[in-house]
Protein backbone atom coordinates (compact mmCIF):
# COMPACT_ATOMS: atom_id res chain seq x y z
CA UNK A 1 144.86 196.13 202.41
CA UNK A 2 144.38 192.52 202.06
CA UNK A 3 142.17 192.95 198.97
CA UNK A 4 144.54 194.86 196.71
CA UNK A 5 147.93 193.59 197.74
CA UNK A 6 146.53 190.57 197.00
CA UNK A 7 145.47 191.64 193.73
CA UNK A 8 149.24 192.68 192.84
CA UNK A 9 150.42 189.75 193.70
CA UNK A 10 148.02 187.94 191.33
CA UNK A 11 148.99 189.81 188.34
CA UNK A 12 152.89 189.31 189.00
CA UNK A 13 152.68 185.88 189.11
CA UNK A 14 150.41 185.67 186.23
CA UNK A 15 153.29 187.92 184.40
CA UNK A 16 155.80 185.58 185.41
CA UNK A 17 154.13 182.70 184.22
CA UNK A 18 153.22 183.88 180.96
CA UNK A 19 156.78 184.72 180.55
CA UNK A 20 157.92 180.78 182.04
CA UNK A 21 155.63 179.29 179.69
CA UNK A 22 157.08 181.65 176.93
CA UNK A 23 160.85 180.35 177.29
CA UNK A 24 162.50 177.77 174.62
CA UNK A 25 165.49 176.45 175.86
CA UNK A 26 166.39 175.36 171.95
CA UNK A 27 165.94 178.96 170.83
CA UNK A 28 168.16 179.64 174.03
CA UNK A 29 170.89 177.73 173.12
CA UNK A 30 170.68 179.05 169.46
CA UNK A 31 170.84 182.21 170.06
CA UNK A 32 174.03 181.37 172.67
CA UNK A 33 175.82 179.91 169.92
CA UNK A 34 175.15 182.47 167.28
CA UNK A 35 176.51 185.07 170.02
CA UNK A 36 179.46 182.76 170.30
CA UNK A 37 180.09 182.79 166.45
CA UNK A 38 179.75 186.91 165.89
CA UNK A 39 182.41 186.94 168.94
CA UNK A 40 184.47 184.72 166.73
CA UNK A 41 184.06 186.49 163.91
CA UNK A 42 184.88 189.78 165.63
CA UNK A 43 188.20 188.62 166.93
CA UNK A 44 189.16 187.73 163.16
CA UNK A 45 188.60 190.78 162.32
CA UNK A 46 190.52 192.55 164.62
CA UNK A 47 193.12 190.08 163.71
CA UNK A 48 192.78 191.46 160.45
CA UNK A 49 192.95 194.85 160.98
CA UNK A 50 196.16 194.54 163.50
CA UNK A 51 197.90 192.53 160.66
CA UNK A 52 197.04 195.24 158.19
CA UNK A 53 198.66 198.00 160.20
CA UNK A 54 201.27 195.73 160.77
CA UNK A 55 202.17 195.50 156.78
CA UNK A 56 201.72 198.91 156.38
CA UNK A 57 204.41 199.54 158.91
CA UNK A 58 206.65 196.71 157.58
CA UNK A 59 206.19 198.64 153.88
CA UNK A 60 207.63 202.00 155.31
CA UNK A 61 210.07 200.84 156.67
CA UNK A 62 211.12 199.10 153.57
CA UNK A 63 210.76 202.34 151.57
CA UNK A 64 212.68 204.64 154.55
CA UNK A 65 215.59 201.74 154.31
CA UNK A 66 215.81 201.91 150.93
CA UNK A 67 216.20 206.01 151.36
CA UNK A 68 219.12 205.50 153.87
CA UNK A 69 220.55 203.11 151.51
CA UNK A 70 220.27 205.72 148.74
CA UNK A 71 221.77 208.32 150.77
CA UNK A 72 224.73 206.66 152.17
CA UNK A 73 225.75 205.84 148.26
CA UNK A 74 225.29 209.71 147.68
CA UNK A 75 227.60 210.58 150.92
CA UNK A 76 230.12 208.20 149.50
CA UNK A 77 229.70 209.56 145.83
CA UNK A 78 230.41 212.85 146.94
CA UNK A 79 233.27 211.58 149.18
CA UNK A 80 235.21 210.13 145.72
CA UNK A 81 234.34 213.57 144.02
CA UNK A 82 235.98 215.84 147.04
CA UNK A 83 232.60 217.14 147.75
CA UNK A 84 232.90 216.93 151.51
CA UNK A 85 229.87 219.13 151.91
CA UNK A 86 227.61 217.64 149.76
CA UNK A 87 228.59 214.16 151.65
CA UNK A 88 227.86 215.91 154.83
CA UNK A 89 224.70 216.86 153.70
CA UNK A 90 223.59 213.30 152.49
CA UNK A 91 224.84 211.83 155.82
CA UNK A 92 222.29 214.26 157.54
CA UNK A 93 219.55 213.35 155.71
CA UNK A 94 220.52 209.51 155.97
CA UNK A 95 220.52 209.92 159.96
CA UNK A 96 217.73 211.52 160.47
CA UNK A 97 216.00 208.24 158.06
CA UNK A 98 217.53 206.06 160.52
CA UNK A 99 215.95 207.53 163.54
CA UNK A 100 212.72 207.18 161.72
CA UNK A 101 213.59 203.85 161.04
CA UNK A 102 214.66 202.82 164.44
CA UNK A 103 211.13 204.30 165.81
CA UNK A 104 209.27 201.90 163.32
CA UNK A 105 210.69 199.35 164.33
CA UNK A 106 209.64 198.95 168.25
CA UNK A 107 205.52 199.63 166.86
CA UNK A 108 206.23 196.41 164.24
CA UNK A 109 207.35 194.21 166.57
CA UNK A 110 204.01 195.57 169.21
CA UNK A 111 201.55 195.23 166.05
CA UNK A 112 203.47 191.55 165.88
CA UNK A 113 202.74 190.63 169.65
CA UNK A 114 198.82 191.86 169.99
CA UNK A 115 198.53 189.48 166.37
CA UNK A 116 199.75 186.48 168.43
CA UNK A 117 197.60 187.26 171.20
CA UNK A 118 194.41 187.52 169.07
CA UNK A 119 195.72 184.13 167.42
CA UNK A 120 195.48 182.50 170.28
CA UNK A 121 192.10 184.00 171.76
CA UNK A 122 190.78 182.99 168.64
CA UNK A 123 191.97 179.43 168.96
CA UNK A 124 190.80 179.48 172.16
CA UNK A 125 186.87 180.66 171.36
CA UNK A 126 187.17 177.92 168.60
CA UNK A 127 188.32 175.01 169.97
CA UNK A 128 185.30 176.71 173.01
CA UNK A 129 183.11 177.02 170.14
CA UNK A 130 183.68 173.76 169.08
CA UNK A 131 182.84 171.90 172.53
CA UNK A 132 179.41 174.15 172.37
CA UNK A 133 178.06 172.97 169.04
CA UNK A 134 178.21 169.47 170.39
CA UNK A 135 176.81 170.09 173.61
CA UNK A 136 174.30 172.44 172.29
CA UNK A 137 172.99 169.75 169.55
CA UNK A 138 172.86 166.63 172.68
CA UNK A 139 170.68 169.19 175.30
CA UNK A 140 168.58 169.61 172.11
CA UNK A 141 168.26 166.23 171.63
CA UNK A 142 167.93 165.80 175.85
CA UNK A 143 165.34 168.19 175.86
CA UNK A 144 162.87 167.22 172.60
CA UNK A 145 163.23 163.45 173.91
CA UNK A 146 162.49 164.74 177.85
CA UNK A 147 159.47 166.72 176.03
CA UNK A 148 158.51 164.33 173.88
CA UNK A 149 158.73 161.25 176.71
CA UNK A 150 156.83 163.41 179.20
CA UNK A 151 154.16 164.29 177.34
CA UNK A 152 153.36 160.70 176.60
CA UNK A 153 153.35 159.44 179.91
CA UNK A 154 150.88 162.12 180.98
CA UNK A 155 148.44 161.37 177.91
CA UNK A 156 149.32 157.61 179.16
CA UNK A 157 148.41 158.26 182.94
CA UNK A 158 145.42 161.49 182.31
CA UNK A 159 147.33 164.09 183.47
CA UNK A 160 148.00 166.07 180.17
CA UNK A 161 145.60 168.96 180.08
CA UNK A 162 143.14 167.23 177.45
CA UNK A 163 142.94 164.09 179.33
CA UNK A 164 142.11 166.12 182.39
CA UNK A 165 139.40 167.70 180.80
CA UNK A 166 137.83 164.45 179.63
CA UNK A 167 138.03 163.13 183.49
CA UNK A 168 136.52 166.19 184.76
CA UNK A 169 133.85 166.21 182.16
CA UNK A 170 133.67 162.38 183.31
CA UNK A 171 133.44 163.09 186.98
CA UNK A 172 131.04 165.87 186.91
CA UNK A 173 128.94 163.61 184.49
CA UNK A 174 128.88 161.16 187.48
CA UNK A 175 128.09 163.30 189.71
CA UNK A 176 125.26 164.52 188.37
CA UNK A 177 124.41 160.84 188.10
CA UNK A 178 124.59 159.95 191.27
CA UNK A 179 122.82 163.27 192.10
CA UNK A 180 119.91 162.73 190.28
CA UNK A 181 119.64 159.55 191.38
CA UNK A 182 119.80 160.32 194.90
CA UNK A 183 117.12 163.02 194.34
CA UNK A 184 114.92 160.17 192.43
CA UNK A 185 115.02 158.31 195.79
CA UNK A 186 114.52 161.01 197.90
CA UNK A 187 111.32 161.96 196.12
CA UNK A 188 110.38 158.54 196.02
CA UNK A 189 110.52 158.08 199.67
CA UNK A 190 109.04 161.29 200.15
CA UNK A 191 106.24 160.69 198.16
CA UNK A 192 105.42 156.94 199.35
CA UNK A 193 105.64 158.67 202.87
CA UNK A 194 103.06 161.25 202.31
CA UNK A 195 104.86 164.02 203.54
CA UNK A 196 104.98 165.97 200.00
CA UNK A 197 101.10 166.21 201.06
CA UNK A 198 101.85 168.35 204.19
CA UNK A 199 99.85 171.96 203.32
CA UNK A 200 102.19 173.48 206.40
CA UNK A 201 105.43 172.13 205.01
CA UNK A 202 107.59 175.83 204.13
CA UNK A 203 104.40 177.58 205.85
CA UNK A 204 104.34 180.64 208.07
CA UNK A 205 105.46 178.29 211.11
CA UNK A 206 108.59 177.13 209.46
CA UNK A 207 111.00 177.48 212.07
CA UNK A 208 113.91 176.50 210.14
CA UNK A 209 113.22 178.96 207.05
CA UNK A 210 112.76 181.50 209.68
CA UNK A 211 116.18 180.97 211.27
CA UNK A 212 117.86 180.69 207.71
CA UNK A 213 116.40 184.35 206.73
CA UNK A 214 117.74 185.77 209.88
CA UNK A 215 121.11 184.38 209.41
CA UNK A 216 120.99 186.26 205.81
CA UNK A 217 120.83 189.70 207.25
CA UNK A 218 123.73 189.52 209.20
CA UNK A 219 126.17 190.05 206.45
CA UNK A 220 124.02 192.96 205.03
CA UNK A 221 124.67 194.69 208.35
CA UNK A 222 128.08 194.48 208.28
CA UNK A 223 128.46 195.41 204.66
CA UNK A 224 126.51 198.55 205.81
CA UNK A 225 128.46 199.55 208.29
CA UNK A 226 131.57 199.36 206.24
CA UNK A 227 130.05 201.33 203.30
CA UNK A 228 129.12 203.97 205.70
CA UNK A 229 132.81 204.31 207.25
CA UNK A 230 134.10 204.64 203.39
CA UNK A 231 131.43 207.28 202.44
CA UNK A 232 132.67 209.27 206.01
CA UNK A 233 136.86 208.84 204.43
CA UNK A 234 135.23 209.59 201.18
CA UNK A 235 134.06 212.36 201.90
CA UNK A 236 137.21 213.46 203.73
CA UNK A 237 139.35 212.69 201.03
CA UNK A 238 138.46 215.23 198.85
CA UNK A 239 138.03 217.33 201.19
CA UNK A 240 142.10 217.27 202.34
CA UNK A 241 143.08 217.07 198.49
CA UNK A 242 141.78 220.66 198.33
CA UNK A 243 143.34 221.94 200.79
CA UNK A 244 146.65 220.37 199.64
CA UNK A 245 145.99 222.40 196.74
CA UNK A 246 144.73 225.65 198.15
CA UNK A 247 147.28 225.69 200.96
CA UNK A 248 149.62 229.05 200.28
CA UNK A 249 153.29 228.32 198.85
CA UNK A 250 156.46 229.24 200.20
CA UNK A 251 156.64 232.39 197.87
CA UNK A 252 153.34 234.22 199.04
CA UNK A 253 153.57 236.51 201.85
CA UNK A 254 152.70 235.47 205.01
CA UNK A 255 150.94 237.77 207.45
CA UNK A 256 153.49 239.92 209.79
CA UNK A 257 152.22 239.53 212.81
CA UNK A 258 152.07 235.98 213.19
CA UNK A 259 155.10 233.08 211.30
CA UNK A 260 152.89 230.99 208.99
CA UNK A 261 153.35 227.25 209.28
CA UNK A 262 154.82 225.57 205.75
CA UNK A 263 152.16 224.85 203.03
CA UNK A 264 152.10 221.12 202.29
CA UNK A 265 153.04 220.47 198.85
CA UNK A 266 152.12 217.11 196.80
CA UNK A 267 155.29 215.05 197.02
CA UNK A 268 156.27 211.57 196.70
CA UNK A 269 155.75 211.08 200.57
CA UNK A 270 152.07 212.21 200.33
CA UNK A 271 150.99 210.64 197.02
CA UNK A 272 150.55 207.06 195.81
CA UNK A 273 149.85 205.63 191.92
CA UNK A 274 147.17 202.98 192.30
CA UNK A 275 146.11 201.15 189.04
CA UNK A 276 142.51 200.34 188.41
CA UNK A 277 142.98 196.70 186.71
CA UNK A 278 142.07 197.58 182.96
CA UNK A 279 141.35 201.58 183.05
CA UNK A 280 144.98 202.86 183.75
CA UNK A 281 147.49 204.84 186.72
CA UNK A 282 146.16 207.56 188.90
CA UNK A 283 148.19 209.25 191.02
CA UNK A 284 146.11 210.10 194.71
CA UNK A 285 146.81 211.79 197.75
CA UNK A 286 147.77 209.62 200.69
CA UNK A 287 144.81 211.71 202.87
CA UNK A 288 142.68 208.88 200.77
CA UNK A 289 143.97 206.12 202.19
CA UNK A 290 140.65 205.52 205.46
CA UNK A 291 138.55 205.69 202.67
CA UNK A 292 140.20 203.18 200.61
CA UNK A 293 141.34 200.62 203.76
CA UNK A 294 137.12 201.29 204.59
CA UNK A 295 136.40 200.03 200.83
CA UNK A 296 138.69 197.14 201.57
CA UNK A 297 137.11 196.23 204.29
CA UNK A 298 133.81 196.22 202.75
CA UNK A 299 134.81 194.55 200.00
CA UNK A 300 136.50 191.64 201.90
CA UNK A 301 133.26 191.17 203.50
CA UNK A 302 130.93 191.70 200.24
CA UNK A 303 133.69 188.89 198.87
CA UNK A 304 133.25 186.28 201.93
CA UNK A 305 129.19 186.66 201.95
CA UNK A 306 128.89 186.57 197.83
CA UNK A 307 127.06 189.66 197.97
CA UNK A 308 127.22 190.47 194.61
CA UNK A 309 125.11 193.71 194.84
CA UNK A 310 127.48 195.37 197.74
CA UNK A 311 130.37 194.57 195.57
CA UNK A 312 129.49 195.86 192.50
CA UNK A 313 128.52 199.13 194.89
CA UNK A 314 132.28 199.18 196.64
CA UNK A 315 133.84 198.96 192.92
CA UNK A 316 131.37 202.07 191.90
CA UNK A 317 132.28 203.68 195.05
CA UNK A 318 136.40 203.38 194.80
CA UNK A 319 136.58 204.03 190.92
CA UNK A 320 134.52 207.43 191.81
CA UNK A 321 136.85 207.91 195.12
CA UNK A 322 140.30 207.66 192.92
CA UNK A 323 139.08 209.38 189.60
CA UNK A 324 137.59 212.27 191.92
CA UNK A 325 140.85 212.70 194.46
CA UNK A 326 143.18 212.33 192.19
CA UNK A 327 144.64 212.76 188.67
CA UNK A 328 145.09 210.11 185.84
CA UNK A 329 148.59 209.33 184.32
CA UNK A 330 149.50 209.22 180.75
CA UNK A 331 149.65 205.84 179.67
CA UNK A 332 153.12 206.06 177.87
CA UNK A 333 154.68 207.24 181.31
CA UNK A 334 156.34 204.21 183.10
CA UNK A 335 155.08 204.27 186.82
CA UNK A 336 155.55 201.31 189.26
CA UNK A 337 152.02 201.50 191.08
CA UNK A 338 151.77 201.38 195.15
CA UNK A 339 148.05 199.23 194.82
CA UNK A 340 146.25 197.37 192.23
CA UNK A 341 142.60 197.68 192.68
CA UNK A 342 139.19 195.98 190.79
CA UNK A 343 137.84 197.49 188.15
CA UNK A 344 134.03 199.16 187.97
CA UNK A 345 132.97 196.35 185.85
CA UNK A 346 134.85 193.57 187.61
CA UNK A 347 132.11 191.18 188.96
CA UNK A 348 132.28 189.04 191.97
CA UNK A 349 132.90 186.10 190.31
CA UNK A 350 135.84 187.36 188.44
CA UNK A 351 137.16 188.96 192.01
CA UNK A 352 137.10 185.66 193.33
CA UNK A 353 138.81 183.79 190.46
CA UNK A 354 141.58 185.93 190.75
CA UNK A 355 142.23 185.70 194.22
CA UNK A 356 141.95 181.74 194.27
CA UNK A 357 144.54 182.08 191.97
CA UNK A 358 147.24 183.38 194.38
């Protein structure tokens, strides 16, 4: 379907380029380094938080020492004073400090090591950082002088978009010109030559007129032939939609004497989303698809004759073909579409504008 693969393609580039002519490679490169700096910031923090845990650590195992040291005195207290049990008792206590002491110790010195890792990734994304800014700030300054240098040469040589307008409004000025004064010569000589006089000049026995009107028809034939093979697939469209819908499901009884064949149900391999350009997604059986390559057809040919009339019937004829066969989407549901196809109110002109542009 030349017409409306062809009109897909048109509105991806123009999508692309909007988005191309969007892009700032300054704001790109500020928004690199501010990603850089919350990364730096981040590993600080964890920093931070790993030396925190760290201290807390250190602290009880300050306060459990100081515990072991107190019991030990106790067990030897007791010793001096022939308390043997109360000394046993106190060296308990002490040993079981000790384990807890001993465990502490192993996580401190891990808390220690992850610390002097993060030091040194975050030496690393600063010195990284670092390098950045200053390459950051000379593409800046590489880009508005690149910018700023091209722009003048173009306003210097006419090819910035202002100065192009100003030579095209020059050179169609000069053209018409130059056409008017051919046309003042031609009349002249025309005149002087006395055939403006002629009573039979673009009379019945024009041959050329004659073979210039009979060319015109040609083009109206064809056009009528295609509208007539779309109305036929058309027609038919409908026509199978229904009985896509009617058609019994698997659940209904089928008669006993004879196996009934499987209902067709409308699944992704039978359906297609086309997108009428402005009006929104339908979602059509694939039974349509004669009809629309018919329409194509027809409007390929209303295109390449600039018959404006059979156009503007085709568009009629496919919005009515769609809406009619098949159902509309909600706009809020995100659909990739199979076919993008001309609006009812698209004109020729704006048919042709868009496909020069691909």
């Amino acid at each position: 379907m030349s017409v409306f693969k062809r009109l897909s393609q048109v509105f991806q580039q123009k999508t692309n380029a909007a988005l191309n002519k969007v892009e700032d490679p300054t704001q790109a490169l500020d928004l690199s380094y501010q990603k850089m700096m919350e990364n730096l910031q981040q590993v600080r923090r964890s920093i931070a938080d790993v030396l925190t845990s760290q201290k807390r650590l250190e602290a009880q195992k300050a306060q459990l020492q100081s515990q072991y040291d107190k019991l030990q005195g106790q067990a030897r207290q007791a010793l001096q004073q022939g308390q043997d049990d109360l000394a046993r008792t106190a060296v308990e206590r002490s040993q079981g400090v000790k384990g807890q002491i001993d465990a502490l110790a192993p996580q401190i010195d891990q808390l220690r090591t992850q610390e002097e890792a993060l030091e040194d990734t975050g030496r690393k994304l600063q010195a990284k950082l670092e390098v950045f800014r200053t390459q950051r700030e000379t593409m800046k300054a590489q880009y508005t002088a690149a910018k700023a240098s091209t722009e003048a040469v173009e306003n210097l040589s006419g090819l910035s978009e202002h100065m192009t307008d100003v030579n095209m409004m020059m050179d169609r000025a000069q053209d018409k010109i130059t056409q008017l004064q051919a046309r003042a010569a031609a009349v002249g000589e025309l005149s002087d030559s006395g055939v403006l006089d002629s009573l039979t000049m673009g009379g019945s026995t024009d041959d050329i007129e004659a073979q210039l009107k009979s060319g015109q028809t040609q083009p109206s034939v064809e056009y009528e032939l295609e509208a007539m093979k779309a109305e036929l697939n058309a027609g038919k469209a409908p026509q199978a939609a229904a009985e896509i819908a009617a058609a019994p499901t698997p659940t209904q009884a089928a008669p006993a004497a004879t196996p009934a064949a499987p209902a067709p149900t409308a699944t992704a391999g039978n359906t297609m989303v086309i997108r009428i350009a402005g009006e929104g997604l339908y979602r059509v059986p694939t039974s349509i698809k004669p009809a629309l390559d018919a329409l194509d057809s027809a409007m390929d040919t209303a295109i390449e004759h600039n018959e404006a009339k059979s156009f503007a019937t085709c568009t009629a004829q496919l919005a009515s073909l769609i809406s009619t066969s098949g159902t509309k989407l909600d706009e809020n549901e995100i659909v990739k579409s199979d076919l993008v196809v001309p609006s009812q109110d698209m004109t020729i002109e704006e048919a042709k504008q868009l496909l020069a542009g691909d």
